[in-house]
Protein backbone atom coordinates (compact mmCIF):
# COMPACT_ATOMS: atom_id res chain seq x y z
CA UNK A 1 42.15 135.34 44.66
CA UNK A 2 42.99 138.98 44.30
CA UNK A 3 38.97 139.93 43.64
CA UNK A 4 37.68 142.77 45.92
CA UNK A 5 35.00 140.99 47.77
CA UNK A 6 32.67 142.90 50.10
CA UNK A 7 32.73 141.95 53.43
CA UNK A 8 29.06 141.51 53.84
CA UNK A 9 28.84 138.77 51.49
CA UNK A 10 27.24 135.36 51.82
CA UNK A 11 24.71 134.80 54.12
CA UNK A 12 24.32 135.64 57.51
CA UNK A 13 23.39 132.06 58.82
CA UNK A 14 26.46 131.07 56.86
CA UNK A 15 28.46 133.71 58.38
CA UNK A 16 27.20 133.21 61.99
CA UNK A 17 27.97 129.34 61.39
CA UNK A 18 31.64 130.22 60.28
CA UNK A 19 31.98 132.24 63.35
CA UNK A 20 30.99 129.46 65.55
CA UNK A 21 32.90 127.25 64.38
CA UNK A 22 35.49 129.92 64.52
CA UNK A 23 34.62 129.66 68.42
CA UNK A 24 34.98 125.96 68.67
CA UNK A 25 38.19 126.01 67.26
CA UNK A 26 39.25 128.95 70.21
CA UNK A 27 38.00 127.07 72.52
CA UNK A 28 40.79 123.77 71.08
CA UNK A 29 43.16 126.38 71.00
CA UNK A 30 42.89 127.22 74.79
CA UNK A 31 42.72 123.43 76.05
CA UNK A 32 45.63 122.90 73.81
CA UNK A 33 47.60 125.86 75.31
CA UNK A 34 46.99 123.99 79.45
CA UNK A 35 47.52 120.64 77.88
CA UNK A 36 51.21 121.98 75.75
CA UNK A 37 52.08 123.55 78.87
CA UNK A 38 51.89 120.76 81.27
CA UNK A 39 53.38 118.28 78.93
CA UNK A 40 56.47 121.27 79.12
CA UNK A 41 56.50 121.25 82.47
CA UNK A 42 56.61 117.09 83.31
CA UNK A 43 59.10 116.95 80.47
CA UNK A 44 61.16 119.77 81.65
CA UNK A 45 62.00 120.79 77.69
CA UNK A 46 59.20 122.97 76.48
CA UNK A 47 61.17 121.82 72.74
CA UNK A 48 60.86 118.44 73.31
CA UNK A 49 56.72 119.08 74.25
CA UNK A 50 56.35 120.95 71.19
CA UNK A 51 57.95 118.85 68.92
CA UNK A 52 55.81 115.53 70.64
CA UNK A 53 52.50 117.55 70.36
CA UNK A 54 52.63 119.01 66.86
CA UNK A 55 54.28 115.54 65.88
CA UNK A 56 51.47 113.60 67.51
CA UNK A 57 49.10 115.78 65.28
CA UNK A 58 50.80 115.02 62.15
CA UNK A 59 50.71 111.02 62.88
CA UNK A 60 47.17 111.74 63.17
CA UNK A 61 46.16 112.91 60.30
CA UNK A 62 48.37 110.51 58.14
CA UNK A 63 46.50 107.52 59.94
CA UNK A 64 43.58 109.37 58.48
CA UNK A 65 45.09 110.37 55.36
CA UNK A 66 44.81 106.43 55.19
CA UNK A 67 41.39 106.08 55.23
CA UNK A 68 40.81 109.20 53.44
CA UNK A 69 40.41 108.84 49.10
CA UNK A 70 39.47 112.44 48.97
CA UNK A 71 42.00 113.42 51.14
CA UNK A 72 44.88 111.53 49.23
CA UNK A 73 43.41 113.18 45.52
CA UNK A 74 43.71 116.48 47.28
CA UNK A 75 47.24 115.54 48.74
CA UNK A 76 47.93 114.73 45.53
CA UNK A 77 46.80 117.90 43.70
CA UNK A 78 48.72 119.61 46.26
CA UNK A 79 52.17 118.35 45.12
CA UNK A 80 51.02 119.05 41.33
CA UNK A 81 50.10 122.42 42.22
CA UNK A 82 53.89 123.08 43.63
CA UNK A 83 55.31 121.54 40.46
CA UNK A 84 52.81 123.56 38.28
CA UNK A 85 53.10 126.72 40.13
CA UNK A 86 49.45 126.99 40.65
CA UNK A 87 50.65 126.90 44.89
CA UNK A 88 53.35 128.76 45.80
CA UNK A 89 56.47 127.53 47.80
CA UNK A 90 55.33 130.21 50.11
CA UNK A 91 51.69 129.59 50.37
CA UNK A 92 52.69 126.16 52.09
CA UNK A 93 54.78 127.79 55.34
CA UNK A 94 51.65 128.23 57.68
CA UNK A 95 52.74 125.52 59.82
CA UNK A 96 55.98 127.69 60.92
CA UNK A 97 53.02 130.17 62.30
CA UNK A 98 51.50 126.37 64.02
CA UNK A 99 55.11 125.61 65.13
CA UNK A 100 55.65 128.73 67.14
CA UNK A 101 52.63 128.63 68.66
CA UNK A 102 52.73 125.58 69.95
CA UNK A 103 56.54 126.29 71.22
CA UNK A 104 55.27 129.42 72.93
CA UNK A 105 53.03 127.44 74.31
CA UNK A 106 55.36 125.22 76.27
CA UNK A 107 57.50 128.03 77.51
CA UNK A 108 55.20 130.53 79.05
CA UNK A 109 51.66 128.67 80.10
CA UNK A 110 52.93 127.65 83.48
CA UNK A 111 53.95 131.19 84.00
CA UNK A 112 51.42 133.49 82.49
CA UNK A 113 48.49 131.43 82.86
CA UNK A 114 46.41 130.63 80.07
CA UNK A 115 43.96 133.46 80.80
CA UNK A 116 47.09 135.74 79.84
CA UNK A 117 48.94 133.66 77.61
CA UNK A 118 46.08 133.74 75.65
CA UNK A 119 44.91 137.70 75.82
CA UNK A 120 48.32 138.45 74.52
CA UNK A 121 47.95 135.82 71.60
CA UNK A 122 44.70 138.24 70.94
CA UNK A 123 46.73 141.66 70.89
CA UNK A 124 48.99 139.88 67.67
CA UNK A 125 45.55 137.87 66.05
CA UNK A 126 42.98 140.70 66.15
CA UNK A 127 45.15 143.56 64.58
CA UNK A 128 47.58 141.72 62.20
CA UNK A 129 44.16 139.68 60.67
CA UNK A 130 42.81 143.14 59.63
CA UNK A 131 45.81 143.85 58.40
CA UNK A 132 46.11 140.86 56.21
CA UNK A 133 42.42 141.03 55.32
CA UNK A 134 43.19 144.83 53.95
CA UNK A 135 45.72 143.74 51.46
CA UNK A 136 44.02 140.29 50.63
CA UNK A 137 46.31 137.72 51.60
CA UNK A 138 43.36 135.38 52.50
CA UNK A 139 41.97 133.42 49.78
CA UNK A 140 38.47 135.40 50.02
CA UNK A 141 40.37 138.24 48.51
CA UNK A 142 40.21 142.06 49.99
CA UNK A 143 38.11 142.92 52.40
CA UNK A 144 37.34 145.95 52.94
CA UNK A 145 37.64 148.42 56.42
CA UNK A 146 34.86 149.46 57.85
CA UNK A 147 33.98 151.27 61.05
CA UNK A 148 32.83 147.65 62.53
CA UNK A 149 35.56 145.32 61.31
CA UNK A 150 38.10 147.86 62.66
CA UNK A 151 35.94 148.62 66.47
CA UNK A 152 36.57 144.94 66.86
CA UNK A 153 40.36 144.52 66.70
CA UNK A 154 40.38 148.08 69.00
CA UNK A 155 38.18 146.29 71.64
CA UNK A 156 40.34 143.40 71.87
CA UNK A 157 43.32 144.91 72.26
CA UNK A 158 41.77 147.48 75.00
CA UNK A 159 40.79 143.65 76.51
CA UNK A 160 44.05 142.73 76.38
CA UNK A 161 45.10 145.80 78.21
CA UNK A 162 42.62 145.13 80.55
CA UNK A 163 43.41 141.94 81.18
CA UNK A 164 47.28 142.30 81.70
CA UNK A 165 46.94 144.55 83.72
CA UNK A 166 45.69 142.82 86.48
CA UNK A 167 47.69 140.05 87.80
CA UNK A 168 51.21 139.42 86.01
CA UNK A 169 54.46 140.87 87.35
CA UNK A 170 56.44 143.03 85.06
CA UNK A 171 58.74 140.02 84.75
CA UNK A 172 55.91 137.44 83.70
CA UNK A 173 54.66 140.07 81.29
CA UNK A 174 57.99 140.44 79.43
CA UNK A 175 56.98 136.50 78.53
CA UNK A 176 54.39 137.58 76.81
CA UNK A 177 55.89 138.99 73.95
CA UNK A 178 56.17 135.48 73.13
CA UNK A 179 52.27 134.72 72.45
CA UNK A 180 51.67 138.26 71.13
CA UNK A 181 54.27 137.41 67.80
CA UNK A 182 52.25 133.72 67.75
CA UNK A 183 49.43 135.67 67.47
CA UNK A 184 50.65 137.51 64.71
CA UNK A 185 52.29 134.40 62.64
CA UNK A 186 48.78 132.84 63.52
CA UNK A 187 46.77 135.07 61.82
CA UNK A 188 49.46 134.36 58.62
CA UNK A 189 48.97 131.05 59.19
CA UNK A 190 44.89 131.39 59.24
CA UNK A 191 45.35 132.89 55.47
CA UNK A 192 47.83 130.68 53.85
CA UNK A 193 46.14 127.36 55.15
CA UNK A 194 42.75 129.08 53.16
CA UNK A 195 44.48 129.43 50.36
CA UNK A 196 46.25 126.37 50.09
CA UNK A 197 42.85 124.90 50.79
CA UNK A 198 41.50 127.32 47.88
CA UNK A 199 44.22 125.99 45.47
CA UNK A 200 44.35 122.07 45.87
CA UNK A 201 39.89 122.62 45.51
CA UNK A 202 40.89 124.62 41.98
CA UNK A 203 43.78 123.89 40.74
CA UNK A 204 43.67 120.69 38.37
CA UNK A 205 47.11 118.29 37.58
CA UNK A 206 47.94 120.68 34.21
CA UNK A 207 47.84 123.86 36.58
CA UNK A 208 44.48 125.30 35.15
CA UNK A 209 41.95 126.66 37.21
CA UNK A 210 38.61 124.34 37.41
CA UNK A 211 36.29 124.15 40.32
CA UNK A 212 36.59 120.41 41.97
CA UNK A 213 34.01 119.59 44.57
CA UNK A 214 34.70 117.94 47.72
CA UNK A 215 36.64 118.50 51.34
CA UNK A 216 40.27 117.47 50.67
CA UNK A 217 41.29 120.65 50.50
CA UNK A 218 41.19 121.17 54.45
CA UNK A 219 43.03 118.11 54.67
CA UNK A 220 45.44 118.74 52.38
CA UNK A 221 46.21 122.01 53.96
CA UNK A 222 45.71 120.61 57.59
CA UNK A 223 48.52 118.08 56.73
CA UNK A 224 50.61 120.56 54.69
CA UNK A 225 50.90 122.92 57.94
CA UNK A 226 51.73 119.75 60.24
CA UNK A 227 54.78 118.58 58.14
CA UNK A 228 55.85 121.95 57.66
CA UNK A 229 56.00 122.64 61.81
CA UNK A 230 56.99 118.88 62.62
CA UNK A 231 59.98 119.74 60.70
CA UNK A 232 60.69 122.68 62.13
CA UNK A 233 60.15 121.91 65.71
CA UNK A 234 62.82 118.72 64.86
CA UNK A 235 65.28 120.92 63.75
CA UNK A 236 64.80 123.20 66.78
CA UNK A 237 64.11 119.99 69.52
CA UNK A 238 67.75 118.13 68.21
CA UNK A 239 69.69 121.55 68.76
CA UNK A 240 68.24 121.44 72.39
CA UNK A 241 68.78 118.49 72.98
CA UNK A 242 72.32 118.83 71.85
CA UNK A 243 72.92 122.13 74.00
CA UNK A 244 71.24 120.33 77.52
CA UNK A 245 70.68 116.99 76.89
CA UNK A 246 67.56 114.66 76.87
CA UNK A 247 64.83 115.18 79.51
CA UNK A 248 66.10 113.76 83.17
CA UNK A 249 62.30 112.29 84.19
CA UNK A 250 62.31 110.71 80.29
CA UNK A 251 58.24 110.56 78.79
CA UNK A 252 55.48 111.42 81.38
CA UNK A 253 53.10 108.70 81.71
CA UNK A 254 49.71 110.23 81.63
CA UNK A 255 48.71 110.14 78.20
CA UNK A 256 46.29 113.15 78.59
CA UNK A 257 49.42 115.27 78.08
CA UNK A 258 49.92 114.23 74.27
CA UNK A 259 46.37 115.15 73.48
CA UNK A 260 47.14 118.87 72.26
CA UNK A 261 48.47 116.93 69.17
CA UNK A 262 44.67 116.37 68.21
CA UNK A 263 43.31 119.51 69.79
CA UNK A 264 45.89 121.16 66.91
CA UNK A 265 44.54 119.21 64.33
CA UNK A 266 40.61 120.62 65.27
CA UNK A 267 41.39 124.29 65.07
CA UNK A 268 43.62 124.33 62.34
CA UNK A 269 41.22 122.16 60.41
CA UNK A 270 38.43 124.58 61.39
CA UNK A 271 40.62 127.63 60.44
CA UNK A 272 41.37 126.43 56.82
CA UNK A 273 37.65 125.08 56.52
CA UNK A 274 35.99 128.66 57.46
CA UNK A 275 38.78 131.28 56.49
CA UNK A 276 37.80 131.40 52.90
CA UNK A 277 34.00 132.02 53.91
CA UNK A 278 34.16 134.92 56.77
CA UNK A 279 37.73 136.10 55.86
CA UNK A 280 40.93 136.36 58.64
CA UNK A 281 39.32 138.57 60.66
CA UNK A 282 36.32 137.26 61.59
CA UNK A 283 38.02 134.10 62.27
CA UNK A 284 40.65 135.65 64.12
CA UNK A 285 37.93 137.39 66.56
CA UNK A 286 35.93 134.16 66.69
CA UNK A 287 38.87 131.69 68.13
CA UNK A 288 39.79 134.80 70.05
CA UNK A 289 36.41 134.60 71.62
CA UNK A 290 36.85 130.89 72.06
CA UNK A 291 40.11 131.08 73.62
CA UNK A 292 39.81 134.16 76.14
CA UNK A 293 36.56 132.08 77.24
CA UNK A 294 38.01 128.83 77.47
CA UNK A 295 41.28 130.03 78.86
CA UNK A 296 38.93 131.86 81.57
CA UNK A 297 37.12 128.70 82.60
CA UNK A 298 40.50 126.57 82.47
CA UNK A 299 41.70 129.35 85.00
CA UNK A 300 38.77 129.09 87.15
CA UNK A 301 38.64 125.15 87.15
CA UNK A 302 42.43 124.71 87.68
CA UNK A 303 44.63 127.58 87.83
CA UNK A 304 48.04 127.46 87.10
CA UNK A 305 48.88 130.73 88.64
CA UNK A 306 46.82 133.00 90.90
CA UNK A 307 43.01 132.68 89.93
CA UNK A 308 41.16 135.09 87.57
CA UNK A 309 40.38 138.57 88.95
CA UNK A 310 36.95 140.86 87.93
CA UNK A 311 38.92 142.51 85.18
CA UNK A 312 39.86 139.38 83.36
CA UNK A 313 36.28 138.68 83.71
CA UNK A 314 36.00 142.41 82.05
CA UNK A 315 38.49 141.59 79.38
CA UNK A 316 37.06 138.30 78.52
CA UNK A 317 33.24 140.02 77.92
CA UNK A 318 34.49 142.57 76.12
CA UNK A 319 36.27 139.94 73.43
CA UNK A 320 32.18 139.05 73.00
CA UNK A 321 31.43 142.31 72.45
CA UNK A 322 34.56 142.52 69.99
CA UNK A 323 33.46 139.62 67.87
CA UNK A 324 29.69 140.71 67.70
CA UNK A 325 30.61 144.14 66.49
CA UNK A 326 31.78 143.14 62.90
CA UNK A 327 28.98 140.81 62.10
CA UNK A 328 26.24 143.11 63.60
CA UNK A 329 27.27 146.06 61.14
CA UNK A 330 27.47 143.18 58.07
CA UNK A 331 24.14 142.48 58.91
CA UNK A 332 22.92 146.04 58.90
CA UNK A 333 25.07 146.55 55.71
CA UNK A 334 23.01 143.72 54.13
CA UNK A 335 19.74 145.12 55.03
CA UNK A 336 20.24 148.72 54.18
């Protein structure tokens, strides 16, 4: 996992898939962020949304873990990895990067608006995943800065900038320090779901390393970051709860609202299906893409706050531009 790995490698239909998919899963991210942020609002405990979203996710998958042979050997290579100490303790914690997401979610949508909820989510993804590409974190191993990989995390931040700019008080903005650590803890998130992924696919039940075939390892890690954020969004919904009660309104009854539960499970499966392939950042500026688009049309469609301006138009085109930079010089790279 430590292996210096150019950042040009693999192919470049393979790499333009991963970054699509990338995309999709941006594009979950952002519906997730209206639908967590609703839910927050009609329960009037953005703890209480979090914990019923992420927990919603988690019942999901183990309704699928059901169903799922491949998905139970790789559950099970998981928990022989921990004993084994082929996975680290540590490796398994992405879904406390999941669980503050989806918390931030609840408390600052309705205020921000996802358009800038979600542009400062992009100022803590696009720098902190070249970051944690530099020192190889992911399970792809180092990657390597270049001019391109670092023009992109520069452009999105100057989108960001942009962006903020525009429309949010000084008061609102202040909120957003909330989305820009969840960016950050995403992008860890992003890398130890890979390499979880990477581990249960390798690691066999005496701890060796052997290459095993087969998918389980996304769901293995998919599950592995839903308990890990169910449990911590428990711990944090029962001290609520105990400080100001249970919500006075009780469970809204549109069930639309508890749907971010299975957006979740899309993009972090995507994430831990792709990261190992087109490394953190890559990813990172691919959902970024996703979700400063889909956040824009959410705005547009049904805004939550005042309507998008020209220069969150500007900010969202230049997220594009951000995410094109870093394959266009790998492809150049590959040719030369």
């Amino acid at each position: 996992m430590s292996q210096t790995t150019d950042p040009a490698a693999g192919t470049g239909a393979g790499r333009a898939f991963g970054v699509a998919l990338a995309i999709v899963a941006g594009l979950a991210a952002a519906l997730q962020s209206r639908v967590n942020g609703s839910l927050a609002t009609a329960m009037d405990s953005p703890f209480v949304a979090a914990f019923f979203s992420f927990g919603s996710g988690l019942v999901l998958l183990l309704l699928a873990l059901a169903f799922s042979r491949t998905g139970r050997a790789a559950v099970r290579r998981a928990a022989s990895g921990l004993r084994s100490g082929g996975l680290r303790w540590w490796e398994c914690l992405g879904g406390l990067g999941g669980a503050f997401f989806v918390m931030s979610q609840g408390l600052t949508v309705d205020v921000l608006g996802v358009a800038v909820f979600t542009v400062a989510l992009v100022a803590g993804q696009s720098v902190s995943s070249l970051v944690i590409d530099r020192v190889g974190l992911a399970p792809g191993g180092v990657r390597l800065v270049t001019l391109g990989r670092v023009l992109g995390p520069v452009l999105t931040v100057v989108a960001v900038v942009v962006v903020s700019g525009a429309g949010a008080s000084t008061a609102a903005l202040g909120l957003a320090l909330l989305p820009l650590v969840a960016g950050v803890l995403q992008s860890f998130q992003q890398a130890l779901n890979g390499r979880v992924r990477s581990a249960v696919r390798e690691t066999t039940a005496a701890g060796t390393r052997a290459r095993l075939g087969g998918d389980g390892g996304v769901i293995a890690a998919t599950l592995m970051s839903f308990v890990v954020g169910t449990a911590a969004l428990l711990v944090v919904m029962v001290v609520a709860l105990a400080a100001g009660g249970a919500p006075a309104d009780g469970l809204p009854p549109d069930l639309l609202l508890y749907s971010g539960g299975l957006l979740g499970v899309t993009f972090i499966a995507l994430q831990a299906a792709v990261v190992q392939r087109i490394g953190v950042l890559l990813l990172g500026l691919g959902m970024i893409a996703g979700q400063v688009v889909g956040a824009l049309l959410l705005d547009v469609a049904s805004p939550s706050v005042a309507p998008p301006g020209a220069a969150t138009y500007v900010g969202a085109a230049l997220t594009l531009v951000a995410v094109a930079v870093p394959l266009v010089e790998g492809a150049l790279r590959r040719r030369r």
